[in-house]
C-alpha atoms as a PDB file:
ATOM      1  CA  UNK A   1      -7.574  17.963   7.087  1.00  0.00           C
ATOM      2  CA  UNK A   2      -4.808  17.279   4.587  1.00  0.00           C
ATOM      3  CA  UNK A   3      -2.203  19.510   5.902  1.00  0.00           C
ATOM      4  CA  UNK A   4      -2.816  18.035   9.629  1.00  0.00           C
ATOM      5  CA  UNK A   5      -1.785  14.139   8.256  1.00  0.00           C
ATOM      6  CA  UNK A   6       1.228  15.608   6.513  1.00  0.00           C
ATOM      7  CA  UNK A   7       2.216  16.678   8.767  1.00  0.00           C
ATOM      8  CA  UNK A   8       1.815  14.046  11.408  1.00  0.00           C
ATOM      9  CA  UNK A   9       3.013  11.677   8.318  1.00  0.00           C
ATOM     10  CA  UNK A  10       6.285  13.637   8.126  1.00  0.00           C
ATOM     11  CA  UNK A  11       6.909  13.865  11.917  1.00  0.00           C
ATOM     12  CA  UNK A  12       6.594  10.410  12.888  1.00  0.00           C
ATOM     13  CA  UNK A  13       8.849   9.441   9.726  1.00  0.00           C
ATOM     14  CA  UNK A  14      11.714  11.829  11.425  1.00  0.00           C
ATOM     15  CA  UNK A  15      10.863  10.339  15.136  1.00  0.00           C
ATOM     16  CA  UNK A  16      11.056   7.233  13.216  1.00  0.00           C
ATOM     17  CA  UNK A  17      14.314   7.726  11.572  1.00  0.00           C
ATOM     18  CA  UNK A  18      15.750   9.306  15.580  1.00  0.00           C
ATOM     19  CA  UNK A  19      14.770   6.113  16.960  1.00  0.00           C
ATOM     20  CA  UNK A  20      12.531   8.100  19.149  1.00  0.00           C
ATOM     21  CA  UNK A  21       9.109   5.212  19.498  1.00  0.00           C
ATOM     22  CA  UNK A  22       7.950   6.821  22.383  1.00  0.00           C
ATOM     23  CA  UNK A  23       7.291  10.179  20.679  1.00  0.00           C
ATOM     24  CA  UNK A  24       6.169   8.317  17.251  1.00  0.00           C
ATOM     25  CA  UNK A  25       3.757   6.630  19.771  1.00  0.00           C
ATOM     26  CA  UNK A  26       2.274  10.159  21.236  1.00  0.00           C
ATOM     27  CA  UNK A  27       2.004  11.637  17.418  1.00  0.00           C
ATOM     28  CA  UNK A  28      -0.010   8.876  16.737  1.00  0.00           C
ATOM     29  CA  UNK A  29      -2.411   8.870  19.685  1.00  0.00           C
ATOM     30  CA  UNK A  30      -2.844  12.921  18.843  1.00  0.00           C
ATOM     31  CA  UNK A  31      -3.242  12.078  14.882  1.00  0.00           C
ATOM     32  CA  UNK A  32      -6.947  11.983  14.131  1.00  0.00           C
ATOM     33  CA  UNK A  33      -8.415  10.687  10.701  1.00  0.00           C
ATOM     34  CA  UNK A  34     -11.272  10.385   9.176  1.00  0.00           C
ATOM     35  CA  UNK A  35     -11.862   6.241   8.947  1.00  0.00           C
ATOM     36  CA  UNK A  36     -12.705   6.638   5.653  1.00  0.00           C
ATOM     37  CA  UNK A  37      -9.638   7.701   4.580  1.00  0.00           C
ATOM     38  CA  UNK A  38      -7.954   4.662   3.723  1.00  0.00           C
ATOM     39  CA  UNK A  39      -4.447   6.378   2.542  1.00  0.00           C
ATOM     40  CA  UNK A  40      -3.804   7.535   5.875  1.00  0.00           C
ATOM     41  CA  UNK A  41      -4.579   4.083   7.600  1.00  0.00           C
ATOM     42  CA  UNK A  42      -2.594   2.712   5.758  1.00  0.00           C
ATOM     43  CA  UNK A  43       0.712   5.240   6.000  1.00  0.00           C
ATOM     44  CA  UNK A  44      -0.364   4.887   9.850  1.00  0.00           C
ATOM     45  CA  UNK A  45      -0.340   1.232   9.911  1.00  0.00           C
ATOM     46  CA  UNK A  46       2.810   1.034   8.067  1.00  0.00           C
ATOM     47  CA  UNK A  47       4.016   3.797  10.983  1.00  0.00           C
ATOM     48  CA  UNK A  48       2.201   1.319  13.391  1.00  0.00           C
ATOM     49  CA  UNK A  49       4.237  -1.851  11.678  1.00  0.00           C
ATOM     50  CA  UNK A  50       7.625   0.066  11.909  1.00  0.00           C
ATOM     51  CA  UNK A  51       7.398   0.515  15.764  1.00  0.00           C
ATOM     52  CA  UNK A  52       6.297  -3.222  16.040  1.00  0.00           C
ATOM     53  CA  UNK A  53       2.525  -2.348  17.335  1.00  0.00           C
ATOM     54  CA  UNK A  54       1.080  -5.472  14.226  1.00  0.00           C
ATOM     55  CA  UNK A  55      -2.014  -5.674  16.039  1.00  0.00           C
ATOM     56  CA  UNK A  56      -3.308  -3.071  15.378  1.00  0.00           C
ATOM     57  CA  UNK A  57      -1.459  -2.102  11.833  1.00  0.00           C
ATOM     58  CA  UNK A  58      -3.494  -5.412  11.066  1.00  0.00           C
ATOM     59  CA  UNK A  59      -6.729  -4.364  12.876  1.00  0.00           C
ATOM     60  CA  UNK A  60      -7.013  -0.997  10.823  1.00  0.00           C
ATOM     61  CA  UNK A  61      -5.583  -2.880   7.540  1.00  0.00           C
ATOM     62  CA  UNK A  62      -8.572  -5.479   7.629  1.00  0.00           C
ATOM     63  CA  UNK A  63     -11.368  -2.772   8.641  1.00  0.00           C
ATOM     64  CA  UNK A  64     -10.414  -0.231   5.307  1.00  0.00           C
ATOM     65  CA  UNK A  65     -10.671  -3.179   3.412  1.00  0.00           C
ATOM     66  CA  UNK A  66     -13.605  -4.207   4.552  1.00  0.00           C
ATOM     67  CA  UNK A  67     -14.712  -0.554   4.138  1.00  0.00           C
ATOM     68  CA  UNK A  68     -13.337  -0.370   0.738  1.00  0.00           C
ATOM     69  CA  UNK A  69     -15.479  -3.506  -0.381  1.00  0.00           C
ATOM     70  CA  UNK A  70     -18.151  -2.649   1.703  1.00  0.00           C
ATOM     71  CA  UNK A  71     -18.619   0.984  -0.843  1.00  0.00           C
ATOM     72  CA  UNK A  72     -18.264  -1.138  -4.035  1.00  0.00           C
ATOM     73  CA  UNK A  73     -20.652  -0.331  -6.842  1.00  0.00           C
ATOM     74  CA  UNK A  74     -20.409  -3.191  -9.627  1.00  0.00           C
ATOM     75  CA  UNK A  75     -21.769  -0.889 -12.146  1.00  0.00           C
ATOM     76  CA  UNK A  76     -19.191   0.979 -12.434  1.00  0.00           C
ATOM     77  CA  UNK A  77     -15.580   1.075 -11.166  1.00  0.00           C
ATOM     78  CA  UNK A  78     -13.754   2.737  -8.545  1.00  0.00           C
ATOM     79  CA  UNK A  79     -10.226   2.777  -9.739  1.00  0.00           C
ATOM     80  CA  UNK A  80      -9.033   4.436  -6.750  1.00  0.00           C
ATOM     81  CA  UNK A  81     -10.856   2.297  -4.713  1.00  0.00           C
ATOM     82  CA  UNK A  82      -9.324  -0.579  -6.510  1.00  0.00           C
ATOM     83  CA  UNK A  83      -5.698   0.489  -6.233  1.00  0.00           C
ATOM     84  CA  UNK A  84      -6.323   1.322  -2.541  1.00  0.00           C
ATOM     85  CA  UNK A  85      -7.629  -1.830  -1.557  1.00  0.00           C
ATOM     86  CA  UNK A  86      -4.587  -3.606  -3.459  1.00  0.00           C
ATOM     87  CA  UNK A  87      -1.958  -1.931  -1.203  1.00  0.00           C
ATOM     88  CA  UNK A  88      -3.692  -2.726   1.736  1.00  0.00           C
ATOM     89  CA  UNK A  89      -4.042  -6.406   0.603  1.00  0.00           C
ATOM     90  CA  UNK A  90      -0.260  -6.087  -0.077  1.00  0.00           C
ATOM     91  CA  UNK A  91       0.733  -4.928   3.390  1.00  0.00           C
ATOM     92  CA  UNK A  92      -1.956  -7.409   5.287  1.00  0.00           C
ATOM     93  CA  UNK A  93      -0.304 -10.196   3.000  1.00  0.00           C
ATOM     94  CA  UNK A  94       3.293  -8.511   4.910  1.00  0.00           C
ATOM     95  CA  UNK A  95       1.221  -8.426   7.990  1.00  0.00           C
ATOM     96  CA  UNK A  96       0.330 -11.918   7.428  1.00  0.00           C
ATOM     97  CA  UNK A  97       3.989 -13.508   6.305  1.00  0.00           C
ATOM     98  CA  UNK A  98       5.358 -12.425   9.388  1.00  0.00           C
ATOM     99  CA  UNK A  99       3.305 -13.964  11.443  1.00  0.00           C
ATOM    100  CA  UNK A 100       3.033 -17.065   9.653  1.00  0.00           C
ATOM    101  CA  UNK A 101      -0.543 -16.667   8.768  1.00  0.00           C
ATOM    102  CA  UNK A 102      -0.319 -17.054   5.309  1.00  0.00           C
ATOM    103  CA  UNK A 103      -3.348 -16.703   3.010  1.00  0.00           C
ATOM    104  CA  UNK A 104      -0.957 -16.756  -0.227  1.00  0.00           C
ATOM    105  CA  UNK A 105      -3.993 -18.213  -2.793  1.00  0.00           C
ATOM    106  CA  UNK A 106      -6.512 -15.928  -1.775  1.00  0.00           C
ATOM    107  CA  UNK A 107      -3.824 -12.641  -2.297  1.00  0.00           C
ATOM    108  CA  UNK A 108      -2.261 -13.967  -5.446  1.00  0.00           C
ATOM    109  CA  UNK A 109      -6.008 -14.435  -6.617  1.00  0.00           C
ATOM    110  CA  UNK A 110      -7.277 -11.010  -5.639  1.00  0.00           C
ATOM    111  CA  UNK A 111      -3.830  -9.515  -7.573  1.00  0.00           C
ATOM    112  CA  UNK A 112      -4.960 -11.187 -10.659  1.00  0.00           C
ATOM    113  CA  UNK A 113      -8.073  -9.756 -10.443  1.00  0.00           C
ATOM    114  CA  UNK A 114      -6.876  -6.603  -9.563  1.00  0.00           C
ATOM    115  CA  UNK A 115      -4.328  -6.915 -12.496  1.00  0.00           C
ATOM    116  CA  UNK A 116      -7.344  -6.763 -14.963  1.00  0.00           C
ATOM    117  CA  UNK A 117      -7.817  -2.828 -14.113  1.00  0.00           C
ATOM    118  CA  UNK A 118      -4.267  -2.191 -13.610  1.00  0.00           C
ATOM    119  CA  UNK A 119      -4.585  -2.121  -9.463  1.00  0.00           C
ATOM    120  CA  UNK A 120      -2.060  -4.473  -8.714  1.00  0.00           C
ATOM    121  CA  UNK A 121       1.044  -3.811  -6.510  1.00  0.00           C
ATOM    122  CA  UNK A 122       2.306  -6.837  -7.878  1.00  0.00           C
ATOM    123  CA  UNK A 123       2.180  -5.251 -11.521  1.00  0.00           C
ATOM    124  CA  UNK A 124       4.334  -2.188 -10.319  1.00  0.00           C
ATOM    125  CA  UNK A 125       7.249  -4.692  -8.665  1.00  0.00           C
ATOM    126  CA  UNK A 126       7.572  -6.356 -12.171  1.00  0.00           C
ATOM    127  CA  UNK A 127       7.189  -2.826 -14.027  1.00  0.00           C
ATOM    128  CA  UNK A 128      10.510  -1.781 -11.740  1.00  0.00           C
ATOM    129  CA  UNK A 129      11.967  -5.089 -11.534  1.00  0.00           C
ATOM    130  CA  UNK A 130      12.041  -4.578 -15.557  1.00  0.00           C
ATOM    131  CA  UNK A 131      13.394  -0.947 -15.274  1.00  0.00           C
ATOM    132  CA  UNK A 132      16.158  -2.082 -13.210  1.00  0.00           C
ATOM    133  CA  UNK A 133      16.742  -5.139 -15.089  1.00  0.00           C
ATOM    134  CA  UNK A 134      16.959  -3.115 -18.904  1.00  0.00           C
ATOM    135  CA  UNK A 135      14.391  -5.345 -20.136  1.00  0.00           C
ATOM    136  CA  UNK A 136      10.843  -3.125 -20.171  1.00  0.00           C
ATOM    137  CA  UNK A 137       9.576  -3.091 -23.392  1.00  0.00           C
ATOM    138  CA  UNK A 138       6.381  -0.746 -24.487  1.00  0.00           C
ATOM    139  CA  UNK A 139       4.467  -0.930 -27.636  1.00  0.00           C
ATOM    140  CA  UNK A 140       4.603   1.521 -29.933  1.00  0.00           C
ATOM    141  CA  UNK A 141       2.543   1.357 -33.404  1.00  0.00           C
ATOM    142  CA  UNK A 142       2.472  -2.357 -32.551  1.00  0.00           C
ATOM    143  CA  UNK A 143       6.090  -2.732 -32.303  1.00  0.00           C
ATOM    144  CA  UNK A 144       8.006  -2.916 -29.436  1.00  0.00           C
ATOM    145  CA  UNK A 145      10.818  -1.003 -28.355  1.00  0.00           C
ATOM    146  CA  UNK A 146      13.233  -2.013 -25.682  1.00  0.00           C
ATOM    147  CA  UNK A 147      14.172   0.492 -23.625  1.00  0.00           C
ATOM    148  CA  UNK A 148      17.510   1.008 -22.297  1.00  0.00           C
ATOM    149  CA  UNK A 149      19.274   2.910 -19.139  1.00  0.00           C
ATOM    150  CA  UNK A 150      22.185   4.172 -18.572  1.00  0.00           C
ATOM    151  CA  UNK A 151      23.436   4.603 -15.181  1.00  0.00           C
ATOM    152  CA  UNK A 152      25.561   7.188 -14.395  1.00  0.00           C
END
């Protein structure tokens, strides 16, 4: 249920915050998900990274991908499917960096692709990267407009 990973979600992030790993570690073995649910793997292997257990963040990163691309149907697209599998590729490619395992063509590739439906994590970081920088522009009635902030 929804309410049950919430709230599992919300009480390892204060364990987290206490420095309490052992009791992160029992809220995990007692949290219970559906393995298709591939936003919850992933907020449990990011839970998982955060408490140093890589292992087996990476072990249940690579299976919802391969889940994921396993449900594809080329005729017509999953966009939540597609997003999903782009943060998980984004936090195996973490996954990955820190252990020196790096597969940097194969991710950069996959964002590109990714970029073409507007899945890509990649495409977000620039999008705030601009924010914070002053220099997003957006279209409007094909011109653009530069859009400013002011921090206060």
């Amino acid at each position: 249920m929804e309410w049950e990973s919430i709230w599992f979600y919300e009480q390892c992030l204060f364990y987290l915050n206490r420095v309490e790993f052992g009791k992160v570690k029992e809220l995990l073995k007692e949290w219970n998900i559906d393995n298709q649910n591939y936003y919850w793997s992933t907020k449990i292997s990011s839970i998982l990274s955060e408490i140093g257990d890589y292992d087996r963040a990476n072990n249940i990163l690579n299976n919802s991908l391969q889940q994921i691309r396993a449900t594809y149907n080329f005729d017509k697209i999953n966009y939540k499917n597609l997003s999903q599998e782009g943060w998980i590729v984004f936090l195996l490619d973490l996954l990955n960096y820190r252990n020196y395992n790096f597969k940097r063509d194969e991710t950069v590739e996959r964002f590109r692709e990714l970029s073409k439906y507007k899945c890509s994590p990649w495409d977000e970081f620039q999008d705030i990267d601009n924010i914070l920088s002053g220099s997003l522009t957006t279209k409007n009635n094909g011109t653009k407009k530069k859009i400013i902030l002011i921090h206060i």
